[in-house]
Protein backbone atom coordinates (compact mmCIF):
# COMPACT_ATOMS: atom_id res chain seq x y z
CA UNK A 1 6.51 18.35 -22.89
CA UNK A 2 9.53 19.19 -20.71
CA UNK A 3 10.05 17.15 -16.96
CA UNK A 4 8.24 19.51 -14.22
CA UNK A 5 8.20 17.17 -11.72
CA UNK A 6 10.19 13.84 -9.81
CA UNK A 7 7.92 11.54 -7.20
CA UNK A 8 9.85 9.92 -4.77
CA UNK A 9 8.86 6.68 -2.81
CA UNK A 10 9.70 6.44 1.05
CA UNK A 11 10.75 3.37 2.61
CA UNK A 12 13.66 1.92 0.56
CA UNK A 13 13.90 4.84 -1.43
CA UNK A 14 14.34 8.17 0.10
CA UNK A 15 15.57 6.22 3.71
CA UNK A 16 17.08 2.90 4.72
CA UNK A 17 13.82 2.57 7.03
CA UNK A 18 13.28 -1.37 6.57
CA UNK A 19 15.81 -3.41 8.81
CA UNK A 20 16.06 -1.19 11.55
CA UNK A 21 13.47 0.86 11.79
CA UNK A 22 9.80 -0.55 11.02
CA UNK A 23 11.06 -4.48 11.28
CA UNK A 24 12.63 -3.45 14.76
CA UNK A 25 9.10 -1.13 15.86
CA UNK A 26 7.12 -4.19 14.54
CA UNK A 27 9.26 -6.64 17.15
CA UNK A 28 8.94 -4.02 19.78
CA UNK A 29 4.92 -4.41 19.33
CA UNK A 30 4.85 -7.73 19.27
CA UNK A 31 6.59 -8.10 22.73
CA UNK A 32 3.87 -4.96 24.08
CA UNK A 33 1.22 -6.88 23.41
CA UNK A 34 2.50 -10.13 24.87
CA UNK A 35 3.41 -12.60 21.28
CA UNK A 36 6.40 -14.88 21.23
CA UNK A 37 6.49 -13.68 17.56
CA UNK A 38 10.01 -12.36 16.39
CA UNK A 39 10.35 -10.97 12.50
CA UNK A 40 13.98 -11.64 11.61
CA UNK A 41 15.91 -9.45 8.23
CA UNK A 42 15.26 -12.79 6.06
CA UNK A 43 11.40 -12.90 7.18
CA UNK A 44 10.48 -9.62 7.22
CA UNK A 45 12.54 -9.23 3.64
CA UNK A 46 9.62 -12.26 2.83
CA UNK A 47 7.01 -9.70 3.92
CA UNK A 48 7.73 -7.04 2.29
CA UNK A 49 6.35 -8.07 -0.77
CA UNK A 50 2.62 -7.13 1.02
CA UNK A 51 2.72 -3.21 0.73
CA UNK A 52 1.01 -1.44 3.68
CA UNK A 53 1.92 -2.23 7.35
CA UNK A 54 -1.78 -3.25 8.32
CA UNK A 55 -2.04 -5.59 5.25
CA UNK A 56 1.50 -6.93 5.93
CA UNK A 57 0.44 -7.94 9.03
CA UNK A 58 -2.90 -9.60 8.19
CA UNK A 59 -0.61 -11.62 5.49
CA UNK A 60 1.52 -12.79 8.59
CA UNK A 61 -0.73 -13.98 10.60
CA UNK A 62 -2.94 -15.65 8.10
CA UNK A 63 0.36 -17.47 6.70
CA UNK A 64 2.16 -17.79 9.62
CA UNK A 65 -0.17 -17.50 12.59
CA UNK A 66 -3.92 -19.20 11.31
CA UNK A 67 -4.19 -19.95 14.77
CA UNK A 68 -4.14 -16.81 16.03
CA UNK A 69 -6.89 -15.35 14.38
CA UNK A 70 -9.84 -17.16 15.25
CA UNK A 71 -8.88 -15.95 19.20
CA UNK A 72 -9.37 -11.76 18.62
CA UNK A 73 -11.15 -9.47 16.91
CA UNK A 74 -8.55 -9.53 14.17
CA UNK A 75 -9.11 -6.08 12.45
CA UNK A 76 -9.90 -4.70 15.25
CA UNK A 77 -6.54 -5.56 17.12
CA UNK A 78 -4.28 -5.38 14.42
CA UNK A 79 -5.38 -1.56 14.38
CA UNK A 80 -4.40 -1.27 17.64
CA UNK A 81 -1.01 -3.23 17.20
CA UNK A 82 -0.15 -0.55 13.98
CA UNK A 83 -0.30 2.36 16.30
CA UNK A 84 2.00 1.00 18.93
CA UNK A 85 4.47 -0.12 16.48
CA UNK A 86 4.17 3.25 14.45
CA UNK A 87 4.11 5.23 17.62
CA UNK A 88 7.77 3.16 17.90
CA UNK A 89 9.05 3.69 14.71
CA UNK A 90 8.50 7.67 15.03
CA UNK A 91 10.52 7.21 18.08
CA UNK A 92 13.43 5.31 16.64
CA UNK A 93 13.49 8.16 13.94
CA UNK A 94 13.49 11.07 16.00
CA UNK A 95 16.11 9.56 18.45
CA UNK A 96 18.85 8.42 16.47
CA UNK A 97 17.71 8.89 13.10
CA UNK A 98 17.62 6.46 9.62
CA UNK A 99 20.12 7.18 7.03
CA UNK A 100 19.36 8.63 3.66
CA UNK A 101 20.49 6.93 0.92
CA UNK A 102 23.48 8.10 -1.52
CA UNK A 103 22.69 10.85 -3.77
CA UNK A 104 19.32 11.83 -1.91
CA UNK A 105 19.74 15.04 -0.45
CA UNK A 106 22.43 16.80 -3.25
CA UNK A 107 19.22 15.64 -5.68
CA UNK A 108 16.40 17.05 -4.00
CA UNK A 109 18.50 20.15 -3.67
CA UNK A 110 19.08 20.01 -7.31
CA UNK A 111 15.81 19.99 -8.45
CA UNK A 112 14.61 22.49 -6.58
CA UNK A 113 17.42 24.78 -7.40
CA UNK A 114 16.05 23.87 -11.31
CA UNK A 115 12.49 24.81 -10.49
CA UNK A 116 11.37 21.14 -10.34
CA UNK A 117 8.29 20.28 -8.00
CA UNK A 118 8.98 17.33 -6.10
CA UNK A 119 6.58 14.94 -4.46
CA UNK A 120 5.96 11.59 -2.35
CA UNK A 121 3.92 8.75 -3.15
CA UNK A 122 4.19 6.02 -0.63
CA UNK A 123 2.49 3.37 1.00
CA UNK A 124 3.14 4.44 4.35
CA UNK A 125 1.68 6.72 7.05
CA UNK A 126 2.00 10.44 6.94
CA UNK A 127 2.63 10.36 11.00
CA UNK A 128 6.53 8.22 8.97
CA UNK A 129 6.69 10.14 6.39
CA UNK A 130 7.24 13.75 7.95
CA UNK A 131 8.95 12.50 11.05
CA UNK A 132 11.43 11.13 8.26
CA UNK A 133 12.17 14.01 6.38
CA UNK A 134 12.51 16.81 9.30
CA UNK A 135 14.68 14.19 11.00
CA UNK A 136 16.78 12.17 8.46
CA UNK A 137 16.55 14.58 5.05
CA UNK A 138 15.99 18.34 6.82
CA UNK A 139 14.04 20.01 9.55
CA UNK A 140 12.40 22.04 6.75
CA UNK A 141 12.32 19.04 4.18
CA UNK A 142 8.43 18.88 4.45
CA UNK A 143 7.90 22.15 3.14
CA UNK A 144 9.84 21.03 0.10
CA UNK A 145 7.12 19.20 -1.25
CA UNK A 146 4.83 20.44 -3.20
CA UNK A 147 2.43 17.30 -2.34
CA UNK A 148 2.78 13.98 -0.20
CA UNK A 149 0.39 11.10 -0.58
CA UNK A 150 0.32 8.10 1.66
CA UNK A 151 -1.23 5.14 2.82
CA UNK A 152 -4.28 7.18 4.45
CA UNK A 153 -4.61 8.74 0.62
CA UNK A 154 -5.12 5.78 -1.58
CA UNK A 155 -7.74 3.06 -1.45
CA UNK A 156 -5.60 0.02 -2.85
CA UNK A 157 -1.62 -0.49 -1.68
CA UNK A 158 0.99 -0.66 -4.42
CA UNK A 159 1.55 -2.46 -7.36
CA UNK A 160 -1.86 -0.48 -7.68
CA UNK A 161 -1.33 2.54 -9.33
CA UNK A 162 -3.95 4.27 -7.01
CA UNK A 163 -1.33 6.20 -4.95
CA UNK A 164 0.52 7.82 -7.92
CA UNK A 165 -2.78 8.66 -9.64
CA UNK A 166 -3.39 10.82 -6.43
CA UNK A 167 -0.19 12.79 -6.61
CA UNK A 168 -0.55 13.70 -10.36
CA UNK A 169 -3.77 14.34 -9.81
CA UNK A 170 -3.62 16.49 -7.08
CA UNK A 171 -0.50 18.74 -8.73
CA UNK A 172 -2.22 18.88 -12.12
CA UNK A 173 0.24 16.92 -14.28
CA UNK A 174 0.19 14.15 -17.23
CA UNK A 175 1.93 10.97 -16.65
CA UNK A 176 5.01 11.77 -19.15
CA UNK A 177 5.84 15.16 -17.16
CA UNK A 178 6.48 13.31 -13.81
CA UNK A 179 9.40 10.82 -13.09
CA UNK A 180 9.44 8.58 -10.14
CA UNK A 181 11.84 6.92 -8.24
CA UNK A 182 11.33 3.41 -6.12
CA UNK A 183 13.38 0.59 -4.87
CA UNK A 184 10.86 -2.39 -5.39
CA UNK A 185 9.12 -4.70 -8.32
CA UNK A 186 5.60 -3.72 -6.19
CA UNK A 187 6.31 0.26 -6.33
CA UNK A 188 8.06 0.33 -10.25
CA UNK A 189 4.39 -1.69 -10.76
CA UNK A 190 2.38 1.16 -8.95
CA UNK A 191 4.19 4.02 -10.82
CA UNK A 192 4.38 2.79 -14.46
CA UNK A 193 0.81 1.58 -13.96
CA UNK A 194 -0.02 5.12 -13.78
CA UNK A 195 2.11 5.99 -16.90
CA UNK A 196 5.20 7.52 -14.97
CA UNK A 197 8.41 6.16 -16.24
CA UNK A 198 10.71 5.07 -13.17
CA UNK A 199 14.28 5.43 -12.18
CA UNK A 200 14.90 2.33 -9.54
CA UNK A 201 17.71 1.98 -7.13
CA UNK A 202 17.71 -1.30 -5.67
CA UNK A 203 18.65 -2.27 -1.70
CA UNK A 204 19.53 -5.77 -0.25
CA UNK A 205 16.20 -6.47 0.33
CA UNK A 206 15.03 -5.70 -3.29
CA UNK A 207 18.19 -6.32 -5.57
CA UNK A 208 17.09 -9.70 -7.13
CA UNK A 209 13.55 -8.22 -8.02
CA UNK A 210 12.37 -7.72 -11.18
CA UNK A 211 12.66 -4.19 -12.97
CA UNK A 212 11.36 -5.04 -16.34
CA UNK A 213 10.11 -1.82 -17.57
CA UNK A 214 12.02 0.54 -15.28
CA UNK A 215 13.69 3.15 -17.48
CA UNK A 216 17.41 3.16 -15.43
CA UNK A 217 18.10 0.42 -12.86
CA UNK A 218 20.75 1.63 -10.07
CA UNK A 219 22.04 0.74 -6.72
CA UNK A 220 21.52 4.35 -5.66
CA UNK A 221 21.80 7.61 -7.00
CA UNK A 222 25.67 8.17 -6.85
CA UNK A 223 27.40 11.34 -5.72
CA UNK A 224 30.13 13.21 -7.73
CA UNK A 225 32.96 11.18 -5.91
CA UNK A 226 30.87 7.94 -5.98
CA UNK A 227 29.57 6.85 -8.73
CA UNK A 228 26.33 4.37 -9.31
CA UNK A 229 26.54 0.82 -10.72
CA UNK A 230 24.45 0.67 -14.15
CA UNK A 231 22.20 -2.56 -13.35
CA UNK A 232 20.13 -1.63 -16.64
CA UNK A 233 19.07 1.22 -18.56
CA UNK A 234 16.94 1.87 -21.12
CA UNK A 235 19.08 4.01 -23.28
CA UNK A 236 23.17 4.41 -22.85
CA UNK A 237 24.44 6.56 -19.98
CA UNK A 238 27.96 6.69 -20.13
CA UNK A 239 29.20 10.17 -18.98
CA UNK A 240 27.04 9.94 -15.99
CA UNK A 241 28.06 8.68 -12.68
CA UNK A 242 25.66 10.18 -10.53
CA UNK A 243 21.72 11.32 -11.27
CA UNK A 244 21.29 14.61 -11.71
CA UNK A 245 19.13 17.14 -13.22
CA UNK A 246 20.85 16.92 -16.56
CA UNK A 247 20.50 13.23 -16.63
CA UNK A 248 16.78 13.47 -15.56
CA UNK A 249 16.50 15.34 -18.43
CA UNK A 250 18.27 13.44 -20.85
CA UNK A 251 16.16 10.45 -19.66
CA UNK A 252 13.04 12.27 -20.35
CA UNK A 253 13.76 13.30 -24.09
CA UNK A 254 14.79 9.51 -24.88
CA UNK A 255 12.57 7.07 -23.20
């Protein structure tokens, strides 16, 4: 059955969100509620292994703070701590913006201009994930989806496959008509463990990860005058130097 429809991941994926967005907003609510701690780029590249900001920061503290948590209500005040620091990354977004990365916006507008539905399946909240796209991709980008699930629509985090499961679900599809597209081991887990093959593009904090099973492996998407890097790829691409529809749907009809 022909492609009808590409799932995109957020953070990593559609956005360069990580360094200085949510690792600066998580800083900034550290110092609100009064902690000496600091997350530094090689730490918080550590941490993002744990999907999910709430479980990433019950990982820190129980690794890096056991102290700590025998002095609060620990669910109750990480909770609290979330919403300050997503309150802050909102506001770093809608002030000066996080870049797309290459390739991102001519591809979304290429699949819609081929009738493709697009979707989002991500880990993180909703509250990000619009506040992303009217800022950073479009003011109308929201509308462009024909379904976004996030962290307040699946029980388990990635590698679990529950998030993905929810998006085919919810627009009706099998596995094999969807592709998706992530930038981590944790997210090519969640989407091939709901049968969707993956396209990958890796980022500095993901580029020594392991991809096994991802269909293409890229360091982003390319644009007509600059073209990916092939890190792997299921079947030969040569021709291509940037993903497009027609190599979407090559990659469909031989993987």
């Amino acid at each position: 059955m022909a492609l009808v429809a590409l799932i995109f991941d957020v953070d990593g994926t559609l956005a360069d969100t990580e360094r200085n967005g949510h690792r600066v907003a998580y800083n900034y609510a550290f110092r609100s509620f009064g902690l000496g701690w600091e997350w530094d780029p090689d730490l918080y590249g550590a941490l993002l292994a744990v999907h999910g900001g709430k479980e990433r920061l019950h990982y820190y503290v129980q690794k890096y703070r056991p102290e700590f948590r025998q002095t609060v209500d620990l669910d109750g005040f990480i909770e609290d701590m979330h919403a300050v620091k997503t309150r802050r990354f909102i506001e770093i977004v809608r002030r000066a913006g996080l870049p797309v990365r290459t390739g991102i916006r001519r591809l979304l507008s290429e699949a819609r201009d081929a009738g493709l539905r697009l979707a989002i399946a991500t880990t993180t909240s909703r509250q990000n994930v619009d506040a992303l796209l009217e800022t950073s991709v479009d003011p109308g980008a929201v509308k462009w989806f024909a379904t976004i699930a996030a962290e307040e629509d699946a029980d388990q985090k990635k590698p679990a496959p529950d998030v993905y499961q929810e998006v085919l679900q919810r627009m009706e599809i099998q596995p094999h008509e969807a592709l998706a597209f992530e930038d981590s081991r944790n997210g090519l887990l969640s989407a091939i463990g709901a049968g969707i093959r993956t396209v990958v593009t890796v980022n500095p904090y993901t580029q020594y990860e392991d991809f096994s099973g991802a269909i293409l492996v890229l360091d982003h998407l390319g644009e007509p005058d600059q073209a990916f890097r092939v890190l792997s790829a299921q079947v030969p691409i040569s021709g291509y130097s940037n993903v497009d529809v027609a190599l979407l749907r090559y990659l469909e009809a031989h993987t």
